[in-house]
PDB file of N, CA and C in Angstrom:
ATOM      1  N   UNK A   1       0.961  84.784-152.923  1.00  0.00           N
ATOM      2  CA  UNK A   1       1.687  84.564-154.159  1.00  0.00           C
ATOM      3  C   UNK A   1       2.048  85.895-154.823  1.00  0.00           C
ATOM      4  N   UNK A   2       1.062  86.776-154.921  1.00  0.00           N
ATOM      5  CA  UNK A   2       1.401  87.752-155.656  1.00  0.00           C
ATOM      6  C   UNK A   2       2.630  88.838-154.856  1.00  0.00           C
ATOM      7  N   UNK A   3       2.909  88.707-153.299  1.00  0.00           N
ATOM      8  CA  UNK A   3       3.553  89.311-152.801  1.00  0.00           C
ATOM      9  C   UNK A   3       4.694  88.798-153.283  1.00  0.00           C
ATOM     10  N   UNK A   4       4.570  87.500-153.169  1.00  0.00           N
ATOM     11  CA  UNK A   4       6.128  86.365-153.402  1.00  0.00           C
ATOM     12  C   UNK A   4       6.260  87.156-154.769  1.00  0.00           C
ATOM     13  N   UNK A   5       5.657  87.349-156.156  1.00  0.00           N
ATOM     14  CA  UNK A   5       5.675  87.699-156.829  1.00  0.00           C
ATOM     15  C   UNK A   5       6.673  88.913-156.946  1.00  0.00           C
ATOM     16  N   UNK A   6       6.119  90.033-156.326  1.00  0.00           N
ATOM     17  CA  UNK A   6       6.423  91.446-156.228  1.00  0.00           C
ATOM     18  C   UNK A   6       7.895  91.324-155.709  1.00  0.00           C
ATOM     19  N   UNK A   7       8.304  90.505-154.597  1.00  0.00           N
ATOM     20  CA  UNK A   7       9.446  90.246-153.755  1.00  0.00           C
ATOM     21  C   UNK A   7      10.493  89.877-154.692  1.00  0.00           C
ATOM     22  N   UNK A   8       9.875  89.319-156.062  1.00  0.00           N
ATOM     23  CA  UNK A   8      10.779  88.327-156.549  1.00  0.00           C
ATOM     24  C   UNK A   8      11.644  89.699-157.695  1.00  0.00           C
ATOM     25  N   UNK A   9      10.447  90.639-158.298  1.00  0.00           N
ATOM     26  CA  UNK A   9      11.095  91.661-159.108  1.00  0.00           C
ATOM     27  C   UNK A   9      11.736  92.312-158.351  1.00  0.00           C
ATOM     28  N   UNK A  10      11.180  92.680-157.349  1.00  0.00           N
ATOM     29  CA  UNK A  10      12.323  93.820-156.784  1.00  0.00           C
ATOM     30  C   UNK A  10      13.843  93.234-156.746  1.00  0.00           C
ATOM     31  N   UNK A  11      13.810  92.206-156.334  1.00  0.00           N
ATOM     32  CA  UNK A  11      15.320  91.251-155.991  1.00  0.00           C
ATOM     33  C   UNK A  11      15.525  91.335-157.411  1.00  0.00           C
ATOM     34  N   UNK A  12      15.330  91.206-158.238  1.00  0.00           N
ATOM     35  CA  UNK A  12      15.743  91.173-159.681  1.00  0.00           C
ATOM     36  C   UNK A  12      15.958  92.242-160.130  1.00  0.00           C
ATOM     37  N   UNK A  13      15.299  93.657-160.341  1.00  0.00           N
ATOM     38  CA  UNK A  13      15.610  94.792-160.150  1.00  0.00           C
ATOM     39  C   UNK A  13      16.853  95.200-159.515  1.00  0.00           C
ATOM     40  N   UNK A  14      17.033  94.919-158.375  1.00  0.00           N
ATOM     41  CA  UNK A  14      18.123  95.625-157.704  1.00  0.00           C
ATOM     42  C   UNK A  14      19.522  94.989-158.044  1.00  0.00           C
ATOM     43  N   UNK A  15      19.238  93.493-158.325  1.00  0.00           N
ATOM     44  CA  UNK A  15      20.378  92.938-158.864  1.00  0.00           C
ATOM     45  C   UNK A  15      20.645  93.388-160.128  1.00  0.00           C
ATOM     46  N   UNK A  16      20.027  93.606-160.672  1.00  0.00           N
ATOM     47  CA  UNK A  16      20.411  94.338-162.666  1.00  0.00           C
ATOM     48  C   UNK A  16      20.967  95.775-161.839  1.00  0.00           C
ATOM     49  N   UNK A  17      20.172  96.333-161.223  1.00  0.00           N
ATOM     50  CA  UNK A  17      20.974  97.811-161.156  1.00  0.00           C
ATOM     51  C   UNK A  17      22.251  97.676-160.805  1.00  0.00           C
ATOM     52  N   UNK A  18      22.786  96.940-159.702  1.00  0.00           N
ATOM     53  CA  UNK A  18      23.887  97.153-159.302  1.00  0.00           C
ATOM     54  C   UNK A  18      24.803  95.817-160.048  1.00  0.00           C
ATOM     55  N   UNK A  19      24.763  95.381-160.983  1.00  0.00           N
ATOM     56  CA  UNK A  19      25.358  94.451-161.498  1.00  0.00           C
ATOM     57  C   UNK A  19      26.147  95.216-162.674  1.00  0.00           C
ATOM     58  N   UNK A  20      27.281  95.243-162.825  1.00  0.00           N
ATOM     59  CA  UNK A  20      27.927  95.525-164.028  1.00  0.00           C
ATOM     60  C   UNK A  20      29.883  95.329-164.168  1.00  0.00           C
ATOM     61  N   UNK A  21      30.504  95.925-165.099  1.00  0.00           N
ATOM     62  CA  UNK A  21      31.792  94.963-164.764  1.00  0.00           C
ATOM     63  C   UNK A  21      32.397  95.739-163.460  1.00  0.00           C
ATOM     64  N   UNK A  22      33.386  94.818-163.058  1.00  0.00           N
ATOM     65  CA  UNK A  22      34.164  95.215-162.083  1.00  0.00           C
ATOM     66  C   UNK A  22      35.268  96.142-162.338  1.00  0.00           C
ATOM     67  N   UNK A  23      35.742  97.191-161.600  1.00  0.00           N
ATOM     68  CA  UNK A  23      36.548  98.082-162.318  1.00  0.00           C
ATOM     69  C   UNK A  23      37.583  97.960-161.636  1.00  0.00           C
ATOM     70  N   UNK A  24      39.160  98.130-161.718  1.00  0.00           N
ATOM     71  CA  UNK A  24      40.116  97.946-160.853  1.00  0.00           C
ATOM     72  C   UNK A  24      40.737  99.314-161.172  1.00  0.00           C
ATOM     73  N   UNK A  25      40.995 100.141-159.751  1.00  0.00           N
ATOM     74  CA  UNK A  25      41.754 101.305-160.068  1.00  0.00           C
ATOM     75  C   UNK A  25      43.461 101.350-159.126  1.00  0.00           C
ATOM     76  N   UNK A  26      43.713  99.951-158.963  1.00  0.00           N
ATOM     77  CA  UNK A  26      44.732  99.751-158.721  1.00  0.00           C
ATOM     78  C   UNK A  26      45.734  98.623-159.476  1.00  0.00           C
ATOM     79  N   UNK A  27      46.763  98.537-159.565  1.00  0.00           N
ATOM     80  CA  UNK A  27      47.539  97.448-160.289  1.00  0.00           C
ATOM     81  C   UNK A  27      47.094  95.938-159.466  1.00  0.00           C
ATOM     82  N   UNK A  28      46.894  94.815-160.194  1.00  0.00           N
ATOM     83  CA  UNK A  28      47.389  93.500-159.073  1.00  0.00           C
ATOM     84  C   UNK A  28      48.748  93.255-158.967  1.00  0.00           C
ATOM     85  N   UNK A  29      49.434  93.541-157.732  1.00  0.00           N
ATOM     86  CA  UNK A  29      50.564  92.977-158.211  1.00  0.00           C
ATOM     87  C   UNK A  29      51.351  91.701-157.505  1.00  0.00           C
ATOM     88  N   UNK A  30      52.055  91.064-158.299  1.00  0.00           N
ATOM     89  CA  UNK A  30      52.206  89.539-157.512  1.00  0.00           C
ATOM     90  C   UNK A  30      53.870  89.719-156.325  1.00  0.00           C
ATOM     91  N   UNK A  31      53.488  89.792-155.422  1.00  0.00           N
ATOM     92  CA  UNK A  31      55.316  90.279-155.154  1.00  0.00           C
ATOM     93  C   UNK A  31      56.160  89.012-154.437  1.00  0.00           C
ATOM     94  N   UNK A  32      55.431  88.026-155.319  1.00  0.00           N
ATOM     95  CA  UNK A  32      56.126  86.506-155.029  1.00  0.00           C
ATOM     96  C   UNK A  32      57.683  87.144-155.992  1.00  0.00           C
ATOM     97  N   UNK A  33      58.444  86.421-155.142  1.00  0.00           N
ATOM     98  CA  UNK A  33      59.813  87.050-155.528  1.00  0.00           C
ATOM     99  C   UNK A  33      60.279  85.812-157.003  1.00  0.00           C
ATOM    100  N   UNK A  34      60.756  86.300-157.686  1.00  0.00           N
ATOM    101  CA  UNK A  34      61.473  85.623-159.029  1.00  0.00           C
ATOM    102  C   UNK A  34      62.309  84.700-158.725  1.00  0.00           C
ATOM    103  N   UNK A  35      61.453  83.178-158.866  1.00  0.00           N
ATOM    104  CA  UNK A  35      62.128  81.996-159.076  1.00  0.00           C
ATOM    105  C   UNK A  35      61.453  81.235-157.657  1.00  0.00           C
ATOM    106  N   UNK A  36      60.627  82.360-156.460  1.00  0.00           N
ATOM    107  CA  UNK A  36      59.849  81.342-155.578  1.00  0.00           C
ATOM    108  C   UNK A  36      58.713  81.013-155.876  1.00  0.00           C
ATOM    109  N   UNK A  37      58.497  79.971-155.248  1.00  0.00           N
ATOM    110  CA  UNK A  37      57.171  79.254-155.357  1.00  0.00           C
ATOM    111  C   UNK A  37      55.926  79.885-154.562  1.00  0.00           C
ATOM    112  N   UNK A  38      54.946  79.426-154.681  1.00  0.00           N
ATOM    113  CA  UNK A  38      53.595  79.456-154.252  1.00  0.00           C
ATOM    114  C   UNK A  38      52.824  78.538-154.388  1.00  0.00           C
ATOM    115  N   UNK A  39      52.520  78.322-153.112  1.00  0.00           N
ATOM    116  CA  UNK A  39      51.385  77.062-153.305  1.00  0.00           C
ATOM    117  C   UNK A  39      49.651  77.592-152.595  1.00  0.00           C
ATOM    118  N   UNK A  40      48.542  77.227-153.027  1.00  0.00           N
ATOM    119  CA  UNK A  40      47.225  77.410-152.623  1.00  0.00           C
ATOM    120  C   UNK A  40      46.757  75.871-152.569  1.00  0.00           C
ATOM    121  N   UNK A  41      45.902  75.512-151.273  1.00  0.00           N
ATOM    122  CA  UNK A  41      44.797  74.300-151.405  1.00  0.00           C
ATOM    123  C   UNK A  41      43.347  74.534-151.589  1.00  0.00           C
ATOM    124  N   UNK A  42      42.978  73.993-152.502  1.00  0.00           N
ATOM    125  CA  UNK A  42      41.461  74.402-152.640  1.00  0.00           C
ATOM    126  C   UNK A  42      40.870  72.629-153.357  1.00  0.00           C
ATOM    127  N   UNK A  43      39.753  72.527-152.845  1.00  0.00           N
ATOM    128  CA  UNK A  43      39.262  71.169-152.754  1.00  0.00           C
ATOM    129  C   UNK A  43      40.287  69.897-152.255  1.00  0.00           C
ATOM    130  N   UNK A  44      40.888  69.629-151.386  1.00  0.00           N
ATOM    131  CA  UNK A  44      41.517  69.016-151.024  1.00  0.00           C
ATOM    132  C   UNK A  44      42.641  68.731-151.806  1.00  0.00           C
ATOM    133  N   UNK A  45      43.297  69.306-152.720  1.00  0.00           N
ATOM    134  CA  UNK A  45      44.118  69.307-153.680  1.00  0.00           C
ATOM    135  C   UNK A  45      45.203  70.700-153.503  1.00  0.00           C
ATOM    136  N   UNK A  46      46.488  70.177-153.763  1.00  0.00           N
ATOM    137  CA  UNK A  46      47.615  71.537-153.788  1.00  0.00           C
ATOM    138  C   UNK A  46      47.966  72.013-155.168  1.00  0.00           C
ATOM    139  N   UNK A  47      47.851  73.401-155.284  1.00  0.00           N
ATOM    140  CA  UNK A  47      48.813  73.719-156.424  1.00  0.00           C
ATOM    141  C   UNK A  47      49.786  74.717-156.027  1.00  0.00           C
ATOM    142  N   UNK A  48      50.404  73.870-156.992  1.00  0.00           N
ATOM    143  CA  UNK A  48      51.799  74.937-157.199  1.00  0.00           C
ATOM    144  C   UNK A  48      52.261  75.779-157.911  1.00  0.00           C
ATOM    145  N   UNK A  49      51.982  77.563-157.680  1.00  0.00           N
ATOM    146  CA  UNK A  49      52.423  78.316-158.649  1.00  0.00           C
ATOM    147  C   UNK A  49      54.178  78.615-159.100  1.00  0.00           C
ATOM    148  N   UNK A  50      54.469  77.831-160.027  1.00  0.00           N
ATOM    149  CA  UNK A  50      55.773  78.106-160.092  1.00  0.00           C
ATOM    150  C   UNK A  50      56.347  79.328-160.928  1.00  0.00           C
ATOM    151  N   UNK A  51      55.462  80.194-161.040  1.00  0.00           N
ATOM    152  CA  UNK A  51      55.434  81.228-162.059  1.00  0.00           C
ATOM    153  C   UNK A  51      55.722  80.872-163.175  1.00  0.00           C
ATOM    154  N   UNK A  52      56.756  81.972-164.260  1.00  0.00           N
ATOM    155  CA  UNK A  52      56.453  82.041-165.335  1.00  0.00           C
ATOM    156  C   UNK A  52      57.710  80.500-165.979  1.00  0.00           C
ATOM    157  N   UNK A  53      57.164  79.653-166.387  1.00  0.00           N
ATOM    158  CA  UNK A  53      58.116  78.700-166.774  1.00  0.00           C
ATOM    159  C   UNK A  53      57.840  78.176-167.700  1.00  0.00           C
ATOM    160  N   UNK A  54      58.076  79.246-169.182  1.00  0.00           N
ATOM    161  CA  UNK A  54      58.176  79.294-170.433  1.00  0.00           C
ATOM    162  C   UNK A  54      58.223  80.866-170.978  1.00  0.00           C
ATOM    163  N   UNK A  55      58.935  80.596-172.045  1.00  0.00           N
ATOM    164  CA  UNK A  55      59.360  82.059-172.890  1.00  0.00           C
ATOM    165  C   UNK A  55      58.748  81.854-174.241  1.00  0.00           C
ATOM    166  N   UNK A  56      58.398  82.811-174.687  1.00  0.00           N
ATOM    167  CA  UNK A  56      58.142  82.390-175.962  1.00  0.00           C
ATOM    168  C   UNK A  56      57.764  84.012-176.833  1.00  0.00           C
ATOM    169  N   UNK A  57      58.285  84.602-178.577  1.00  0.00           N
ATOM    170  CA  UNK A  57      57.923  84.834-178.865  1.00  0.00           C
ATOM    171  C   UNK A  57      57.004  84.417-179.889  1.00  0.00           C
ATOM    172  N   UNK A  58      56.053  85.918-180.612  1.00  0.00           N
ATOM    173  CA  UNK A  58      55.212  86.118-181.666  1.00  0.00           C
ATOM    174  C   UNK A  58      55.286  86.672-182.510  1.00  0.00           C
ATOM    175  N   UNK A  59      55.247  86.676-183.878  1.00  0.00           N
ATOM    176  CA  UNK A  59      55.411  88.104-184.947  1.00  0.00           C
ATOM    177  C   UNK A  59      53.995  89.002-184.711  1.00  0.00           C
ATOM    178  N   UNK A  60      54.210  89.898-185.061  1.00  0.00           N
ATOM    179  CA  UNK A  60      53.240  91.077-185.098  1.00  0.00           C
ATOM    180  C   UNK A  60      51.820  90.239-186.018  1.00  0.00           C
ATOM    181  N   UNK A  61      52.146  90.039-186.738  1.00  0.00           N
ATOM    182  CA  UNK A  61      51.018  89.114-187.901  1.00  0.00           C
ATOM    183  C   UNK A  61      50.712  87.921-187.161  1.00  0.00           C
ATOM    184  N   UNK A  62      50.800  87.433-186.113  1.00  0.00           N
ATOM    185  CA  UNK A  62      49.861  86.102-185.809  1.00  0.00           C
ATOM    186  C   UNK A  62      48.804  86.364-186.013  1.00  0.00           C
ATOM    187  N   UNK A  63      48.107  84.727-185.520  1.00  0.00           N
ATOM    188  CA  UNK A  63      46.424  85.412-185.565  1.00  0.00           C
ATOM    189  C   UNK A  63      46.433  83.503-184.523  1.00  0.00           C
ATOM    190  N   UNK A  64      45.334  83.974-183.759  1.00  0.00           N
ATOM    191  CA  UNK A  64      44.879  82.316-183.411  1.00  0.00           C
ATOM    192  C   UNK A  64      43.874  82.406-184.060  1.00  0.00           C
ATOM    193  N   UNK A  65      42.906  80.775-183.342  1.00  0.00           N
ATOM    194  CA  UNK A  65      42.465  80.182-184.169  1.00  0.00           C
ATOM    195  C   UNK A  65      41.061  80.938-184.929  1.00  0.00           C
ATOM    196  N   UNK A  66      41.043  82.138-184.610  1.00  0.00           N
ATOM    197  CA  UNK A  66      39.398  82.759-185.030  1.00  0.00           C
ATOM    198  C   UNK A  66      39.903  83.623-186.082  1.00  0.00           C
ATOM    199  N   UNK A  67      41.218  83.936-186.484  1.00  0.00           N
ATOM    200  CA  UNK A  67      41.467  85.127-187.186  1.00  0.00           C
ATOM    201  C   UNK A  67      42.115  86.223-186.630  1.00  0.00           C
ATOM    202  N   UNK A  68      42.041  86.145-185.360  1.00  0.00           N
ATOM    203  CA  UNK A  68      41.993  87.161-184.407  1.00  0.00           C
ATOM    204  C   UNK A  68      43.445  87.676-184.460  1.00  0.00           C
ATOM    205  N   UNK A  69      44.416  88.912-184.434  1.00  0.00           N
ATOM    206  CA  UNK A  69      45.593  89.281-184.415  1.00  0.00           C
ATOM    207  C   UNK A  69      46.260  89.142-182.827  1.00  0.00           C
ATOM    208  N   UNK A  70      47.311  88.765-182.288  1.00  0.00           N
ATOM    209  CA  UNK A  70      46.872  88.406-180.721  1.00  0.00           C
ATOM    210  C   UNK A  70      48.051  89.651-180.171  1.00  0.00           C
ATOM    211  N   UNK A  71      47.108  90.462-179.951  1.00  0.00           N
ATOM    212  CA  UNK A  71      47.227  92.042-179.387  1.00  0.00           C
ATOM    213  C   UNK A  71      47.198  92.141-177.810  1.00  0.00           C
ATOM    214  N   UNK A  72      47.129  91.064-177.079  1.00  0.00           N
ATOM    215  CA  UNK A  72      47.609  91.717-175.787  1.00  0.00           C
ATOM    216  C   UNK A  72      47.645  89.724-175.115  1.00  0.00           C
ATOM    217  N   UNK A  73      47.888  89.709-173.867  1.00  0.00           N
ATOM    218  CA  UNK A  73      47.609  88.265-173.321  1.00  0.00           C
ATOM    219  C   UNK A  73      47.058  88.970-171.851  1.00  0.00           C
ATOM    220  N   UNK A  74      46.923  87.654-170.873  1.00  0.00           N
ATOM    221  CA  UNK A  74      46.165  87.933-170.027  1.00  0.00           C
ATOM    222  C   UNK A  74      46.897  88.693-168.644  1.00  0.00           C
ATOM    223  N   UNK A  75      47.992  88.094-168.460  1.00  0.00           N
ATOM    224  CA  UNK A  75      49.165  87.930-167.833  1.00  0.00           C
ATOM    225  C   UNK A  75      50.261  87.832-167.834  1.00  0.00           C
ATOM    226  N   UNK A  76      51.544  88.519-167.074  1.00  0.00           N
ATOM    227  CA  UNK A  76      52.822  88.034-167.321  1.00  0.00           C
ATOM    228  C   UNK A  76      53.597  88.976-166.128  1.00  0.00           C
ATOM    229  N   UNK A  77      54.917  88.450-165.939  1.00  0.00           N
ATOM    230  CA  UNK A  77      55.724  88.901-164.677  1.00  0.00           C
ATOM    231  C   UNK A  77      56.658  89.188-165.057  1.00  0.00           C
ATOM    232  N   UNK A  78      57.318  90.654-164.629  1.00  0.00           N
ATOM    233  CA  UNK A  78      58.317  91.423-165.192  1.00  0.00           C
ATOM    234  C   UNK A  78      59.525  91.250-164.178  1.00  0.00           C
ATOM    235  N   UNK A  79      60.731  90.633-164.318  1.00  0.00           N
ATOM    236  CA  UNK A  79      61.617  91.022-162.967  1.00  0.00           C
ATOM    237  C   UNK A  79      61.943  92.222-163.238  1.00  0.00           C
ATOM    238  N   UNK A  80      61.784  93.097-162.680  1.00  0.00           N
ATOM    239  CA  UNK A  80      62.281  94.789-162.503  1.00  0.00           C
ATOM    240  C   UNK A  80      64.060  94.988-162.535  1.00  0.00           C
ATOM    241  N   UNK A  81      64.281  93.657-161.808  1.00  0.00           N
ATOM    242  CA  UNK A  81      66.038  94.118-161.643  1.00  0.00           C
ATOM    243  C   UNK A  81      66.975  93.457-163.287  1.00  0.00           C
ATOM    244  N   UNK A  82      65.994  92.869-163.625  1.00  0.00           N
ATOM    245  CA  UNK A  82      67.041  92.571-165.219  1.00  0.00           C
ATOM    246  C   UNK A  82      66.324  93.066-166.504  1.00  0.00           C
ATOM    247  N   UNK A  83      65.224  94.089-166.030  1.00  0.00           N
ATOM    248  CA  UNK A  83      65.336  94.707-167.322  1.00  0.00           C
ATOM    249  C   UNK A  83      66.243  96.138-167.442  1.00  0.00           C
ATOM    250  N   UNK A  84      66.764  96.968-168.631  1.00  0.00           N
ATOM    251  CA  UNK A  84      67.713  97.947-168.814  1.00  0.00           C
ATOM    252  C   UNK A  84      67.216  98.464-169.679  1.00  0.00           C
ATOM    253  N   UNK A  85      67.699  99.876-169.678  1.00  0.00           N
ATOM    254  CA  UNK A  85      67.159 100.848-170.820  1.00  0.00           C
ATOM    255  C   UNK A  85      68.298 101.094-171.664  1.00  0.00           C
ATOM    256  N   UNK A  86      68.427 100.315-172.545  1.00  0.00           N
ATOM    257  CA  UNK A  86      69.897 100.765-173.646  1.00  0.00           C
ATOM    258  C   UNK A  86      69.786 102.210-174.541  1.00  0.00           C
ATOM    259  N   UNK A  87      71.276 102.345-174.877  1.00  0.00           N
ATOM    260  CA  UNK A  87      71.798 103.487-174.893  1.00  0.00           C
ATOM    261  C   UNK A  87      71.288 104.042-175.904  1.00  0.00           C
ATOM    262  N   UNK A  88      70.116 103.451-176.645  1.00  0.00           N
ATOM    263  CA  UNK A  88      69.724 103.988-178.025  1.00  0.00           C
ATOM    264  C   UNK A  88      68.363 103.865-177.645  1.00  0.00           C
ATOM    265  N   UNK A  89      68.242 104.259-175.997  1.00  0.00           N
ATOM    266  CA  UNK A  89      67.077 103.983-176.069  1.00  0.00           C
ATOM    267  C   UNK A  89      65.716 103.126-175.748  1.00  0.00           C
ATOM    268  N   UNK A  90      66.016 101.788-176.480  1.00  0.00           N
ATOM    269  CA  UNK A  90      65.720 100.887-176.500  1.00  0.00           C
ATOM    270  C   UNK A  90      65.382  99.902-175.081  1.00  0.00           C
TER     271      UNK A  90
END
């Protein structure tokens, strides 16, 4: 028992040491092309990623439901070929 014991901190030990967040030093990037689909099966069930299919803005002053000011989101997909840099800049 007491070995089982000893066996059991060390495994616990080594898992705290090497446990902490995951760091990404590369972009994810999705290079499903704009306007195709994607599908994954997982538990005997299909989904379908149809990407981004809704627009929507925010004013600077939102807040959801905690108060919170909503300063970044989780996700989103840029088409590269229709954005432009106008002449002022902008």
């Amino acid at each position: 028992m007491r070995t089982l014991h000893r066996s059991l901190l060390l495994a616990a030990a080594t898992i705290s040491l090497s446990a902490g967040p995951l760091t990404y030093t590369t972009p994810n990037l999705d290079t499903t092309a704009v306007g195709a689909t994607k599908s994954v099966s997982f538990g005997g069930a299909t989904y379908l990623n149809k990407g981004l299919v809704g627009v929507g803005t925010f004013t600077a002053s939102s807040i959801d439901g905690l108060g919170d000011t909503l300063g970044s989101f989780s996700s989103f997909k840029v088409d590269a070929t229709t954005w432009r840099k106008n002449a002022d800049g902008s």
